[in-house]
C-alpha atoms as a PDB file:
ATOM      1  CA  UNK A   1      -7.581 -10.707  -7.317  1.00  0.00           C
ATOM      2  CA  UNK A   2      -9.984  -9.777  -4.889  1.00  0.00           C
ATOM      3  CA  UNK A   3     -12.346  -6.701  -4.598  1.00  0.00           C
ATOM      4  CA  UNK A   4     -11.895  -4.402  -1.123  1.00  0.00           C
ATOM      5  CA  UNK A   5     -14.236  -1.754   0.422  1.00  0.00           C
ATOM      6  CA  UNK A   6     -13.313   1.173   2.312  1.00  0.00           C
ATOM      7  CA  UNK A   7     -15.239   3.938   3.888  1.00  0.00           C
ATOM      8  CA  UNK A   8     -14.402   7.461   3.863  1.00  0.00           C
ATOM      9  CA  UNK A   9     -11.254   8.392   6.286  1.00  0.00           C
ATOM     10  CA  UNK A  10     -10.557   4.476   6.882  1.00  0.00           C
ATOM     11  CA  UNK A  11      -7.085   3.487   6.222  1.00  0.00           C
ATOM     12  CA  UNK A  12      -6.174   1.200   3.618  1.00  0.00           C
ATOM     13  CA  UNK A  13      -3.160   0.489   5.388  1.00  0.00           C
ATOM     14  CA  UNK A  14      -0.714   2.385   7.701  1.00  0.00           C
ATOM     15  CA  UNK A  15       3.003   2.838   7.978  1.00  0.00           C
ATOM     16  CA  UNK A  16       4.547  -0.446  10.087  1.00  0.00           C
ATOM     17  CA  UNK A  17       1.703  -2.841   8.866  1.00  0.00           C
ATOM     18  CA  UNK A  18       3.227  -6.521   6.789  1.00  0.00           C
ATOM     19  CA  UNK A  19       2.947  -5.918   3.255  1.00  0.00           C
ATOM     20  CA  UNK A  20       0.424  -8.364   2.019  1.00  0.00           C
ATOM     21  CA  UNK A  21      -1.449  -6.866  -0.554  1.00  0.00           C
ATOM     22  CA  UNK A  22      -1.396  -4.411  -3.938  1.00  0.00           C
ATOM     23  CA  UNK A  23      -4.238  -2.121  -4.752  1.00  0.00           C
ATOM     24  CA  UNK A  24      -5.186  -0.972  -8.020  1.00  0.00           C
ATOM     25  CA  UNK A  25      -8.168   1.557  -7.248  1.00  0.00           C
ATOM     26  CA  UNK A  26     -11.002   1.157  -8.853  1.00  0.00           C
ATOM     27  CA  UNK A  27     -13.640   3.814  -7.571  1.00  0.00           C
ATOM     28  CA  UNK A  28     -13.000   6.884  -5.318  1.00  0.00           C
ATOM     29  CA  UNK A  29      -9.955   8.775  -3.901  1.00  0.00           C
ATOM     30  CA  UNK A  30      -7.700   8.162  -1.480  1.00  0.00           C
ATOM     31  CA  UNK A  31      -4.215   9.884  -0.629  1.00  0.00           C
ATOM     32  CA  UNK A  32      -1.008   9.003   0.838  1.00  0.00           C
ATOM     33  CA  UNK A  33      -0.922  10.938   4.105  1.00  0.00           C
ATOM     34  CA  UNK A  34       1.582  12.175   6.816  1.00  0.00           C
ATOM     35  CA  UNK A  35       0.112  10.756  10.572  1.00  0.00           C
ATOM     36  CA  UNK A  36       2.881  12.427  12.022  1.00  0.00           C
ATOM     37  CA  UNK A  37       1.496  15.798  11.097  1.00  0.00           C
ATOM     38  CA  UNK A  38      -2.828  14.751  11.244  1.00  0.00           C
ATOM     39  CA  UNK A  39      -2.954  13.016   8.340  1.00  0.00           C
ATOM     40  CA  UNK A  40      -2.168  15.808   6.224  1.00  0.00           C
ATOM     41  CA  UNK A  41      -2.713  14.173   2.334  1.00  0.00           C
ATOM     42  CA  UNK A  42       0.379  14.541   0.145  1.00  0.00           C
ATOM     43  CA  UNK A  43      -0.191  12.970  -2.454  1.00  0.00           C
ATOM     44  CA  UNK A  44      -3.481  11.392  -4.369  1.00  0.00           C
ATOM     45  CA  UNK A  45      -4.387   8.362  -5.437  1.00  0.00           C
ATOM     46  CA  UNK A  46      -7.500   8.194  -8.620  1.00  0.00           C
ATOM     47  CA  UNK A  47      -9.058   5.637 -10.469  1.00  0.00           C
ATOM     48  CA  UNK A  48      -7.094   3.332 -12.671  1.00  0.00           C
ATOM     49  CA  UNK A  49      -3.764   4.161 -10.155  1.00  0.00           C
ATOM     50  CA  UNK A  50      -2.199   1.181  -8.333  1.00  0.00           C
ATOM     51  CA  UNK A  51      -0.476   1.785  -4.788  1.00  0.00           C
ATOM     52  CA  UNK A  52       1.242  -0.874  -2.260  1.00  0.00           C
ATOM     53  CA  UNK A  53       4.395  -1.624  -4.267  1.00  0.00           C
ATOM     54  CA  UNK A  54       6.803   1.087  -3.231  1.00  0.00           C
ATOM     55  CA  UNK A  55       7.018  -0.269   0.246  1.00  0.00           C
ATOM     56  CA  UNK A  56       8.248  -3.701  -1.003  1.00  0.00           C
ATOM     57  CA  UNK A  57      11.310  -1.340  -3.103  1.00  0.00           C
ATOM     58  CA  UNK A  58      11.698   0.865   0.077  1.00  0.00           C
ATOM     59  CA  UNK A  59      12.209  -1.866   2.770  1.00  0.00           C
ATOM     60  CA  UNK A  60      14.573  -3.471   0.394  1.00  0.00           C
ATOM     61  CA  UNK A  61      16.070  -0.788   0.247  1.00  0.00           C
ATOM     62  CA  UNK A  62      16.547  -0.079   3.973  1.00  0.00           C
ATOM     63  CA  UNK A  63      17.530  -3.522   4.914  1.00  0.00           C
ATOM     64  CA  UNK A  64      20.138  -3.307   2.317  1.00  0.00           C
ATOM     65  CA  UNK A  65      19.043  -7.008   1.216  1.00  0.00           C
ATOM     66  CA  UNK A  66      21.210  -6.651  -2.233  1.00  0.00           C
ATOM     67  CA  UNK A  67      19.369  -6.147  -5.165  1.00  0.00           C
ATOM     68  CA  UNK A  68      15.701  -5.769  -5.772  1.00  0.00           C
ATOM     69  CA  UNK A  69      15.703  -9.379  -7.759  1.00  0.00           C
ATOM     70  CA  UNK A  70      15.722 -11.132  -3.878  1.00  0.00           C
ATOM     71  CA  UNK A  71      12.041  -9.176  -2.611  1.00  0.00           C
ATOM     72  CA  UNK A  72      10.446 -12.282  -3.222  1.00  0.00           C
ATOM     73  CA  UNK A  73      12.577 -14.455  -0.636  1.00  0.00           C
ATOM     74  CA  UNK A  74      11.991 -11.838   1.983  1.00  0.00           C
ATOM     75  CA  UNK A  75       8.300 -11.502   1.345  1.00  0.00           C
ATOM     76  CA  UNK A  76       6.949 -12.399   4.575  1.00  0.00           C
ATOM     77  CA  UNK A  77       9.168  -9.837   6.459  1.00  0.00           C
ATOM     78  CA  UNK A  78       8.240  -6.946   4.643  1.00  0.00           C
ATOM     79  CA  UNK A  79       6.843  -3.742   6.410  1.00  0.00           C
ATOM     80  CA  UNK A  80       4.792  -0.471   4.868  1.00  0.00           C
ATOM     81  CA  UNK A  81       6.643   2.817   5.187  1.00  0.00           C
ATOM     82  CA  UNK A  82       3.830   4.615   4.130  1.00  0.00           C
ATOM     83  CA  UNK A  83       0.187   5.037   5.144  1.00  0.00           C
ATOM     84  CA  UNK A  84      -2.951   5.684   2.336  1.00  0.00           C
ATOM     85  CA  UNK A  85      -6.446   7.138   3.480  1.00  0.00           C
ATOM     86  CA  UNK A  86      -9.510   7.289   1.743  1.00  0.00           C
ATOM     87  CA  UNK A  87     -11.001  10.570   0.747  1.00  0.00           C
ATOM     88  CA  UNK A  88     -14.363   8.905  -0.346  1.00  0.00           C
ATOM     89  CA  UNK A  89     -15.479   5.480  -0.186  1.00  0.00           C
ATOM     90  CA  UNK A  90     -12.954   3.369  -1.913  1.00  0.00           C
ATOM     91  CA  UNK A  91     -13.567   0.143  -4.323  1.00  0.00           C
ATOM     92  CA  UNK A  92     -10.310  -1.729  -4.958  1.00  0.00           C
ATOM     93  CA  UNK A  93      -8.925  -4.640  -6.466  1.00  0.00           C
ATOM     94  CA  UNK A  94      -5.763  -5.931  -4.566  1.00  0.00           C
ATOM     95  CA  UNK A  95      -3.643  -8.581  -5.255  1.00  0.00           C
ATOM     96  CA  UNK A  96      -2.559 -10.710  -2.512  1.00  0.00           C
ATOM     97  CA  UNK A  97       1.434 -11.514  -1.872  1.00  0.00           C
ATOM     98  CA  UNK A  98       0.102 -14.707  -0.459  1.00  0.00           C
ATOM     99  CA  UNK A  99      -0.607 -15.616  -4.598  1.00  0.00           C
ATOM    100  CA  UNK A 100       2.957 -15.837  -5.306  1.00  0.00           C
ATOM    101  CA  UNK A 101       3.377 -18.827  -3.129  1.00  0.00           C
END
């Protein structure tokens, strides 16, 4: 685990980037948004809420790899589907993917 700055309107990460890390936020807000439509927020991300892992379930899910169980042999091709903004400045904790080696 590793702690992670961000400043205010900086993207955590964006839609297309490799999954290689999970957040669990510590301090500030931040909010999924749409870029598509000026990064209108949708929905919000507090203290204490973890984000990052619903892209490794979604591009399983679009590559129609089989079940969820094989995520972990596919790691290194994974790609976000969605993109998170911070509000405020953000403090996180994020587990690298790398650390399941």
């Amino acid at each position: 685990f590793k702690y992670e700055f961000f400043e205010k309107q900086e993207f955590v990460y964006s839609e297309g980037d490799c999954i290689e890390d999970i957040y669990f936020l510590h301090k500030g807000i931040a909010y999924f948004v749409l870029p598509i439509v000026k990064n209108y927020p949708y929905i919000k991300i507090e203290h204490g809420d973890h984000f990052g892992v619903i892209d490794i379930i979604g591009t399983q899910l679009e590559h129609d790899e089989g079940m969820l169980e094989n995520w972990f042999e596919n790691k290194n091709n994974l790609k976000r589907f969605f993109s998170v903004q911070a509000s405020t400045t953000l403090e996180c904790v994020k587990f690298s993917m790398s650390n399941l080696n």
